[in-house]
PDB file of N, CA and C in Angstrom:
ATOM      1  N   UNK A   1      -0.625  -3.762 -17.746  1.00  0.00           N
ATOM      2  CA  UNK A   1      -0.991  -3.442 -19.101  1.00  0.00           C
ATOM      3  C   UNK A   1      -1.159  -4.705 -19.943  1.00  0.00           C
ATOM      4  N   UNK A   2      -0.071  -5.835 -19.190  1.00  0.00           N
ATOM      5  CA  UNK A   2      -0.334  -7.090 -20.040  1.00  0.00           C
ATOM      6  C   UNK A   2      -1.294  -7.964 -20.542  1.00  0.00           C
ATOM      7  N   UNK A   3      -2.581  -7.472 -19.343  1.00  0.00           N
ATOM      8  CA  UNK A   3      -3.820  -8.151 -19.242  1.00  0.00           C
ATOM      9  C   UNK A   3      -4.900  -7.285 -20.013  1.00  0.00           C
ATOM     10  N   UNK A   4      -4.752  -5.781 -20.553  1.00  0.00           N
ATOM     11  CA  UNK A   4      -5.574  -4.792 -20.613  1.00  0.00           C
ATOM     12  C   UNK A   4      -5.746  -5.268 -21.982  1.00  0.00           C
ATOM     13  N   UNK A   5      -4.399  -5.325 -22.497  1.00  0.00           N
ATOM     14  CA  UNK A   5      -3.958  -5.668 -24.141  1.00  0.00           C
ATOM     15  C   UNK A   5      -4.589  -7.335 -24.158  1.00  0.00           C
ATOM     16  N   UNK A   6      -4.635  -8.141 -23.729  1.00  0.00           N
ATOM     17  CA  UNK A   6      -4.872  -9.240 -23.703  1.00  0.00           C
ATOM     18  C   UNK A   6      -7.179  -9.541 -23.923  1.00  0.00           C
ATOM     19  N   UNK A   7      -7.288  -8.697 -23.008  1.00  0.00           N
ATOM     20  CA  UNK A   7      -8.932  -8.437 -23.256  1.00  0.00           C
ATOM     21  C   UNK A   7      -8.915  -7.307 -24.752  1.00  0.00           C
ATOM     22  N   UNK A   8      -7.848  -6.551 -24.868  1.00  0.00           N
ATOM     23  CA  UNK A   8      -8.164  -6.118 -26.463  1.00  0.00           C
ATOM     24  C   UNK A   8      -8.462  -6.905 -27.542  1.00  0.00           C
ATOM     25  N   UNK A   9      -7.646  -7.853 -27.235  1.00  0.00           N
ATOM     26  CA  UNK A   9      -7.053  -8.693 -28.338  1.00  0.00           C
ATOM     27  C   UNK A   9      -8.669  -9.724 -28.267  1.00  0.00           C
ATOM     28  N   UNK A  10      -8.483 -10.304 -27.137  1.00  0.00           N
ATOM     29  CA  UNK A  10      -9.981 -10.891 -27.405  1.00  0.00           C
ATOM     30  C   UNK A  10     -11.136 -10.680 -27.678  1.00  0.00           C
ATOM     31  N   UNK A  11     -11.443  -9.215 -27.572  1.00  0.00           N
ATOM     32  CA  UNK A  11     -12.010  -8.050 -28.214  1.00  0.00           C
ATOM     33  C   UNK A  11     -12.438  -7.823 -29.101  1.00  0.00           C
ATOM     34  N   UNK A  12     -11.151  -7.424 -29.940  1.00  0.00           N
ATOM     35  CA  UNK A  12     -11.232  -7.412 -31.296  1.00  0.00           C
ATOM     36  C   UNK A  12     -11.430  -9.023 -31.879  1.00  0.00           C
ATOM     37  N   UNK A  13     -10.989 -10.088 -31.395  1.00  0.00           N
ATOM     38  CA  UNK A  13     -11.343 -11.287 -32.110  1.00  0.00           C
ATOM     39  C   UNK A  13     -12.874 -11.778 -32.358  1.00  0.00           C
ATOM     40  N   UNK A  14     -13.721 -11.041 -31.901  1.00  0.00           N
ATOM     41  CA  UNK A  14     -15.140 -11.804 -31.617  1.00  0.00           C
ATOM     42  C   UNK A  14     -15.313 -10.843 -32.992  1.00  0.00           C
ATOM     43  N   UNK A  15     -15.970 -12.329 -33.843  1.00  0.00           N
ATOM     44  CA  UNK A  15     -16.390 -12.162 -34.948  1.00  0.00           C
ATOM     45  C   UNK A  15     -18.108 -11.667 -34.890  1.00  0.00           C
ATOM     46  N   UNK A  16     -18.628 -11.776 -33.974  1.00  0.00           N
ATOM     47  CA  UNK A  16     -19.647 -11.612 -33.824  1.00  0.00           C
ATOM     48  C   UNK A  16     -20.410  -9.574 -33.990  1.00  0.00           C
ATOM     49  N   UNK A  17     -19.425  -8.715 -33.351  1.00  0.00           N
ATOM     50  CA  UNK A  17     -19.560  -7.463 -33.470  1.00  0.00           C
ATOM     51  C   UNK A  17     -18.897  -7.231 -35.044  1.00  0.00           C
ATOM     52  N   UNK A  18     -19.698  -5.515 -35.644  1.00  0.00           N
ATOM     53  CA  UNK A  18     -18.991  -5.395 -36.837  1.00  0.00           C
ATOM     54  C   UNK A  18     -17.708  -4.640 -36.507  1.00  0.00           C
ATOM     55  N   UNK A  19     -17.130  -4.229 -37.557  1.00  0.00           N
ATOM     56  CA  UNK A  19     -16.000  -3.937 -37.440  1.00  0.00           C
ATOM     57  C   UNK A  19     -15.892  -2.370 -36.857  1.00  0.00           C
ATOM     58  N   UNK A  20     -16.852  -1.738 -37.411  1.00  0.00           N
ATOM     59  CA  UNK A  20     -17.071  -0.422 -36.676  1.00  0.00           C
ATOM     60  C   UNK A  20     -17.467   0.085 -35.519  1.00  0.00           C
ATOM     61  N   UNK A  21     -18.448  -1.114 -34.843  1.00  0.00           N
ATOM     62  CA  UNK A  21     -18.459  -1.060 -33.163  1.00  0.00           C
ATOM     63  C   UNK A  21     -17.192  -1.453 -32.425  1.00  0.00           C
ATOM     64  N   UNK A  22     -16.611  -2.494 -33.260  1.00  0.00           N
ATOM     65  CA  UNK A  22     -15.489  -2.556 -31.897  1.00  0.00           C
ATOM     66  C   UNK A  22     -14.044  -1.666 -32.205  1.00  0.00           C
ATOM     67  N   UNK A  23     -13.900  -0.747 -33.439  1.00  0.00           N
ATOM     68  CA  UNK A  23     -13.031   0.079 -33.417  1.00  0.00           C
ATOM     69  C   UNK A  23     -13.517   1.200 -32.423  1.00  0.00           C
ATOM     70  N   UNK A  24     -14.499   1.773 -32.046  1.00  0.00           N
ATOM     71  CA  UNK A  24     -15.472   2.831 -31.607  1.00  0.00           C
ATOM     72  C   UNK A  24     -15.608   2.652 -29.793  1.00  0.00           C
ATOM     73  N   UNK A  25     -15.693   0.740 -30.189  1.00  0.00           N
ATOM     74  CA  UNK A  25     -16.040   0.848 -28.478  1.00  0.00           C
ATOM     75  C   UNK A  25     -14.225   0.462 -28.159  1.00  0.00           C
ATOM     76  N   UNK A  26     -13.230   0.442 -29.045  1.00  0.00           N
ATOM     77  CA  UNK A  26     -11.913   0.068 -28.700  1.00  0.00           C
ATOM     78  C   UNK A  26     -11.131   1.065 -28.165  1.00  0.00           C
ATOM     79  N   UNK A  27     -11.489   2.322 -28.858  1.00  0.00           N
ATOM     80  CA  UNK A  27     -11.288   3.353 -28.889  1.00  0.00           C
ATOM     81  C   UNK A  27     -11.943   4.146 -27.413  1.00  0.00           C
ATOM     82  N   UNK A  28     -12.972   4.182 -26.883  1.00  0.00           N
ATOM     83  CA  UNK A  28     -13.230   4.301 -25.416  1.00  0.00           C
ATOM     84  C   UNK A  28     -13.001   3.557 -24.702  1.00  0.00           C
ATOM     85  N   UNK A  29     -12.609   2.208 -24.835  1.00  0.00           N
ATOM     86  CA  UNK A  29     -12.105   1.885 -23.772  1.00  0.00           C
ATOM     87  C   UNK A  29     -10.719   2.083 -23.647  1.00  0.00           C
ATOM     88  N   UNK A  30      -9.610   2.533 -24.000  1.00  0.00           N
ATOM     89  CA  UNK A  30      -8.128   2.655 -24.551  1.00  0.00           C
ATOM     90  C   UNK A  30      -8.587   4.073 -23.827  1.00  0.00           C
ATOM     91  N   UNK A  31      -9.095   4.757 -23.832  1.00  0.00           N
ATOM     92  CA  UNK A  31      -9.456   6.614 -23.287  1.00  0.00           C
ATOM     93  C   UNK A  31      -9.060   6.071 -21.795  1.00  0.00           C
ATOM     94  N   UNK A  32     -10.584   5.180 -21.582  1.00  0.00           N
ATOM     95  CA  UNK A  32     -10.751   5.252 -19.932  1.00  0.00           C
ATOM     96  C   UNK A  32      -9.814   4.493 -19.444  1.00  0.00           C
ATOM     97  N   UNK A  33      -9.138   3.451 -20.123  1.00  0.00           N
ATOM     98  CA  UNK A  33      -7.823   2.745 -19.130  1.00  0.00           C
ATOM     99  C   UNK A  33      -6.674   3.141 -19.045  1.00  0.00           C
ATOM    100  N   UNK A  34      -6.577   4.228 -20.228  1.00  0.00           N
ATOM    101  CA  UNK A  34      -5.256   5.575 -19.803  1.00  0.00           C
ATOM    102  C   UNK A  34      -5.317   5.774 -18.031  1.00  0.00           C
ATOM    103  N   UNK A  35      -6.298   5.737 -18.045  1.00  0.00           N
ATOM    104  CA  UNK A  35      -6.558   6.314 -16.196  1.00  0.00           C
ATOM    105  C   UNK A  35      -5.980   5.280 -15.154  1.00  0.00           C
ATOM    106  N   UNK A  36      -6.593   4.083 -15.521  1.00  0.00           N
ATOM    107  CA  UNK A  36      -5.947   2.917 -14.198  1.00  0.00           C
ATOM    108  C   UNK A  36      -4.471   2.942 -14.075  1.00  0.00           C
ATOM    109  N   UNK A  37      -4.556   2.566 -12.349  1.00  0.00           N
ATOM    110  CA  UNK A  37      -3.238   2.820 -11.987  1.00  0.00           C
ATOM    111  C   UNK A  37      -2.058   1.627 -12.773  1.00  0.00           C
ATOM    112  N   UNK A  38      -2.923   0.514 -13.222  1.00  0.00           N
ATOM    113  CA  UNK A  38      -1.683  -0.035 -13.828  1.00  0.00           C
ATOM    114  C   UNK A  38      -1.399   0.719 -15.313  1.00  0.00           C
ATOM    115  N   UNK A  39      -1.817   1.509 -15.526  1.00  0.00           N
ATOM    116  CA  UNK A  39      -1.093   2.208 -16.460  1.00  0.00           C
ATOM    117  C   UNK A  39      -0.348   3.211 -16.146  1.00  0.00           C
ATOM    118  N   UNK A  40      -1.036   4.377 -15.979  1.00  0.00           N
ATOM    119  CA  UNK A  40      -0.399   5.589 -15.216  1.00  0.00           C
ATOM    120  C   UNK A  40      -0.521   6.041 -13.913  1.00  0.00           C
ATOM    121  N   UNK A  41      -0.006   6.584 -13.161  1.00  0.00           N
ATOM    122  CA  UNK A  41      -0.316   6.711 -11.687  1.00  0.00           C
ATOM    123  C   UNK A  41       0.231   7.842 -11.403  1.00  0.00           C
ATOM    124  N   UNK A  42      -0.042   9.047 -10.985  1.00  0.00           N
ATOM    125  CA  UNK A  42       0.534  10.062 -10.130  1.00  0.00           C
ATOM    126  C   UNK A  42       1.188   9.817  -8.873  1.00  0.00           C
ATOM    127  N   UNK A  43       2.216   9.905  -8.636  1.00  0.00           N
ATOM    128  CA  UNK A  43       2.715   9.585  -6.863  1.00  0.00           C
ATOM    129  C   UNK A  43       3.764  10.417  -5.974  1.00  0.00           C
ATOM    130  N   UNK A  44       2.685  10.829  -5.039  1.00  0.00           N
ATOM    131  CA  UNK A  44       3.278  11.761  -3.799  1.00  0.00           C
ATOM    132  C   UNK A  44       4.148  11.101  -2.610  1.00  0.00           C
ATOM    133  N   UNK A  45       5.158  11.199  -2.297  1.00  0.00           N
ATOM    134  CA  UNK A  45       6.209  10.002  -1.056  1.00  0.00           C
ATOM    135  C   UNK A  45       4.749  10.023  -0.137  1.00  0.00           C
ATOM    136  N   UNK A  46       4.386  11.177  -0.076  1.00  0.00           N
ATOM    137  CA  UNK A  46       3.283  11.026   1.099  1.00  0.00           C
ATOM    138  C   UNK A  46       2.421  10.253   1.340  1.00  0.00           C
ATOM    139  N   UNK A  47       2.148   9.552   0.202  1.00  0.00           N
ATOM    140  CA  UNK A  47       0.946   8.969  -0.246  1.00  0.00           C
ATOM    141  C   UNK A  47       1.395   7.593  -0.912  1.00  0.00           C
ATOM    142  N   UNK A  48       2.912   7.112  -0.835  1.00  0.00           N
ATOM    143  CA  UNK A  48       3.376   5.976  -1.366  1.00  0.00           C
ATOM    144  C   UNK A  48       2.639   4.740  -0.414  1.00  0.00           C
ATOM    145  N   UNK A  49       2.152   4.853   0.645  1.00  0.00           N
ATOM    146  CA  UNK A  49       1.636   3.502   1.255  1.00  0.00           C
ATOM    147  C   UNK A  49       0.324   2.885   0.386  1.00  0.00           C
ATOM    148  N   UNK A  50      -0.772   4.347   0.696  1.00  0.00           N
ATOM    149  CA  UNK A  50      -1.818   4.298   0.190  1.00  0.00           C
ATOM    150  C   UNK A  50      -1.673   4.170  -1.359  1.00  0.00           C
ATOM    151  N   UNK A  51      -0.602   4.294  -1.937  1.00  0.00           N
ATOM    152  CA  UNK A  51      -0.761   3.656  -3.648  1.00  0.00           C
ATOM    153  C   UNK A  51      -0.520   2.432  -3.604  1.00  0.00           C
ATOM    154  N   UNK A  52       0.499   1.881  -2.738  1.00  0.00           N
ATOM    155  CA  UNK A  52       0.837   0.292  -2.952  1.00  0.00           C
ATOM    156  C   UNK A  52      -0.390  -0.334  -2.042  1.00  0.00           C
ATOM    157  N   UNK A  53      -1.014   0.114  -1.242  1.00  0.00           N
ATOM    158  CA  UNK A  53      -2.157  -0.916  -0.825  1.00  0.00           C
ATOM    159  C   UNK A  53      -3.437  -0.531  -2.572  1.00  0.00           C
ATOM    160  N   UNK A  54      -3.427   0.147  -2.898  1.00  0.00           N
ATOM    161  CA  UNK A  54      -4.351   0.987  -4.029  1.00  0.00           C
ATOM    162  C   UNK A  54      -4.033  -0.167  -4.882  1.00  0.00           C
ATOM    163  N   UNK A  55      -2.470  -0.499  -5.331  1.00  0.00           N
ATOM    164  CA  UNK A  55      -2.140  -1.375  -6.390  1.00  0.00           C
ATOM    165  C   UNK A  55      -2.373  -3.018  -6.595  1.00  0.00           C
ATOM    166  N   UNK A  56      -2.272  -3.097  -4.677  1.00  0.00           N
ATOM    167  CA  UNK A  56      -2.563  -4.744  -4.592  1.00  0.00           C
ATOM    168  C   UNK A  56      -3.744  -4.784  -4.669  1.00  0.00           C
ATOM    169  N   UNK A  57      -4.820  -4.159  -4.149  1.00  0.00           N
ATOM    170  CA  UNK A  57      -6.128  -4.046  -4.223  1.00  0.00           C
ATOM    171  C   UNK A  57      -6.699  -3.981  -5.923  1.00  0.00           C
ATOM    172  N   UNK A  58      -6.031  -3.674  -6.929  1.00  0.00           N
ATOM    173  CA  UNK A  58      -6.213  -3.573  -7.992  1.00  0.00           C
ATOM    174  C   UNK A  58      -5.977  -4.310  -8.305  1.00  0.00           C
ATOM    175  N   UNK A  59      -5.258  -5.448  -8.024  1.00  0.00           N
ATOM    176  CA  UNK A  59      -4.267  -6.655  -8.598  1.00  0.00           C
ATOM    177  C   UNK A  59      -3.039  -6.076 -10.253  1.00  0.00           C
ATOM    178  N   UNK A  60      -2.709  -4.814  -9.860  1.00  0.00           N
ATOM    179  CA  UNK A  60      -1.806  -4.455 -10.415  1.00  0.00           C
ATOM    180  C   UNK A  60      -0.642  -5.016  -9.819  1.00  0.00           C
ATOM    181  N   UNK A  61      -0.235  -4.940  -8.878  1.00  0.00           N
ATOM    182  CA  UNK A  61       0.950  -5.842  -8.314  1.00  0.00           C
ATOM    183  C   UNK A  61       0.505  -6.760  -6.923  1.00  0.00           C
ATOM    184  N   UNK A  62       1.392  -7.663  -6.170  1.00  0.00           N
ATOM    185  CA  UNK A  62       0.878  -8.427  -5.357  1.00  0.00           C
ATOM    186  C   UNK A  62       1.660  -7.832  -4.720  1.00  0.00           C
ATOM    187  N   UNK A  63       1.294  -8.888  -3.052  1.00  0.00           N
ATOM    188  CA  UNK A  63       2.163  -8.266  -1.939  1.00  0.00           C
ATOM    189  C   UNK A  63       3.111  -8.961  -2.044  1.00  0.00           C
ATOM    190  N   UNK A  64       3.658  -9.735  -3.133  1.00  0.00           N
ATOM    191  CA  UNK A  64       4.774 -10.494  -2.830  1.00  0.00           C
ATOM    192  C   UNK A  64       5.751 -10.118  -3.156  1.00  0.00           C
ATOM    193  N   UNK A  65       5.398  -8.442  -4.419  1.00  0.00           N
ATOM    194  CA  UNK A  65       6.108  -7.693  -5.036  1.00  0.00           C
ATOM    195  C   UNK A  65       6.913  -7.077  -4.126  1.00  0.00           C
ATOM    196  N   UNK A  66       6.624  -7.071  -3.023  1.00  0.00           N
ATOM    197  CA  UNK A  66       7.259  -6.201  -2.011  1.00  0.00           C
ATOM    198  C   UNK A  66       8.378  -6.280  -0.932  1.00  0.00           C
ATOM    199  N   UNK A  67       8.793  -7.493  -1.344  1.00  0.00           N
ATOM    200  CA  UNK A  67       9.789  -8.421  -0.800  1.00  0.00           C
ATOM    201  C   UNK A  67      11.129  -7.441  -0.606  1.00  0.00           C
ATOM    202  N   UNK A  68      11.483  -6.351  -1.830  1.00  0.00           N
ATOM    203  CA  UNK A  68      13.024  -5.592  -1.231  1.00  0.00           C
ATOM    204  C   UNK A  68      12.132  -4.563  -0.623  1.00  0.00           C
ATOM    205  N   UNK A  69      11.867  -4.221  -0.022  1.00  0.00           N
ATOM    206  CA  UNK A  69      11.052  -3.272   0.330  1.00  0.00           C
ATOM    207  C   UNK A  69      11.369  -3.072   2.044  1.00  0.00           C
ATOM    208  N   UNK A  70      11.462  -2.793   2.596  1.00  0.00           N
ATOM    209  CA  UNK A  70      11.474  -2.346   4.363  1.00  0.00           C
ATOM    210  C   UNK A  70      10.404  -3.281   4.852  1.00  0.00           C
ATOM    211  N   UNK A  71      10.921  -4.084   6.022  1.00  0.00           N
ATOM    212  CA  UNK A  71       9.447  -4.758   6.908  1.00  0.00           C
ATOM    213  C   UNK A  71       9.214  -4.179   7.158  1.00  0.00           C
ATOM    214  N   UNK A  72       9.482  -2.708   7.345  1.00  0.00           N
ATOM    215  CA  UNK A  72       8.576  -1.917   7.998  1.00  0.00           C
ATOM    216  C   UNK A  72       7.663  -1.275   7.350  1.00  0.00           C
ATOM    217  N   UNK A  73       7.765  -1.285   6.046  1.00  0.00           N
ATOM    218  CA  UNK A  73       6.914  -0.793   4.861  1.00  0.00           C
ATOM    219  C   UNK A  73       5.875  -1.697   4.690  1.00  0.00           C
ATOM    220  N   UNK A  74       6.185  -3.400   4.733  1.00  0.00           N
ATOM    221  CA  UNK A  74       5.699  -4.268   4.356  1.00  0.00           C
ATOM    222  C   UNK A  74       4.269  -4.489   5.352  1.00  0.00           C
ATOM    223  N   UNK A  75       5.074  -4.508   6.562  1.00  0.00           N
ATOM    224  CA  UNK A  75       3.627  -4.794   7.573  1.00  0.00           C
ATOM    225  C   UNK A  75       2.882  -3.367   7.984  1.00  0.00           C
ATOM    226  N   UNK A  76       3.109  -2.480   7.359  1.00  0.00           N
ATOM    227  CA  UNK A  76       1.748  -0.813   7.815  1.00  0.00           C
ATOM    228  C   UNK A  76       1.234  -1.537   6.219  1.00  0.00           C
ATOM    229  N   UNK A  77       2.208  -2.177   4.639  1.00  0.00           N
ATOM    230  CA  UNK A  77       0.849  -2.493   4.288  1.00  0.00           C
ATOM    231  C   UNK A  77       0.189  -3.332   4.454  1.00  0.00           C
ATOM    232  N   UNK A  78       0.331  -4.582   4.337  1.00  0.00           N
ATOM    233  CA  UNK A  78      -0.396  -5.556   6.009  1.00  0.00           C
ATOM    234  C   UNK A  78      -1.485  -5.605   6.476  1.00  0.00           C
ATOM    235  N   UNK A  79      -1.080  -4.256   7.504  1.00  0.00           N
ATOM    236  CA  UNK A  79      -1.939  -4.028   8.432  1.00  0.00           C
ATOM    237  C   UNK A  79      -3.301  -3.301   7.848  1.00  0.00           C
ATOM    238  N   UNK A  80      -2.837  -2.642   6.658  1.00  0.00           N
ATOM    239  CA  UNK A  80      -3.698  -1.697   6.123  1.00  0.00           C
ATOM    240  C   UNK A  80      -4.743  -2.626   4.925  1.00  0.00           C
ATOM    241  N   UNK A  81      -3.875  -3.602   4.881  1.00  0.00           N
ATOM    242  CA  UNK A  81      -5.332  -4.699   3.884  1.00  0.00           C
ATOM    243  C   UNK A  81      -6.061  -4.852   4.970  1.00  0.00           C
ATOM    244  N   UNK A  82      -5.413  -5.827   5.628  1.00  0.00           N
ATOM    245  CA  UNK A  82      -6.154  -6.852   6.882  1.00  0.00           C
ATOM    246  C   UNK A  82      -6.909  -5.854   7.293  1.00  0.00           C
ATOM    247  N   UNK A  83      -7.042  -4.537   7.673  1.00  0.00           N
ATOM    248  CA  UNK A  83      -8.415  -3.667   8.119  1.00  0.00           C
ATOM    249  C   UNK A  83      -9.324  -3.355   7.135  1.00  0.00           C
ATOM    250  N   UNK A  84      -8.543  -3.607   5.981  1.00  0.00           N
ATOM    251  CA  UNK A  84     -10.022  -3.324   5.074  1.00  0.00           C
ATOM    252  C   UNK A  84     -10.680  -4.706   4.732  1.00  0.00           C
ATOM    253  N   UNK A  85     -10.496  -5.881   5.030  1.00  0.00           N
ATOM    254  CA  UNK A  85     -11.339  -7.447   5.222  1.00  0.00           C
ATOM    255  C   UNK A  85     -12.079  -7.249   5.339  1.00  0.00           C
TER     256      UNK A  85
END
């Protein structure tokens, strides 16, 4: 979210748009990034691999985040980047 707010902010600083396009276009974009997983995320145990490969792939978190995590968790996700190369 730290980075989402960070392109707001630079956003809103460009003196160049008026003030009513970028409340308007601030305002749809704040809609559609409700959706990304670094904001909100739905999550099934079933489906916990495929969100954390989903998240590094997003650069919402890295794989380094994953350090307390099970090696055995660590290398199916791993294995599951390295096949998508």
């Amino acid at each position: 979210m730290e980075g989402l707010v960070k392109e707001y902010a630079n956003f809103l600083n460009d003196d160049k748009k008026p003030v009513s396009e970028k409340f308007w276009e601030l305002e749809k974009r704040i809609k559609e990034d409700k959706r990304h997983p670094g904001v909100v995320m739905e999550l099934k145990k079933s489906e916990v691999i495929w969100d954390i490969v989903r998240l590094i792939r997003l650069k919402v978190i890295t794989y380094n985040d994953l350090s307390d995590f099970s090696d055995e968790l660590q290398n199916e996700v791993k294995r599951i980047l390295e096949m998508s190369r």
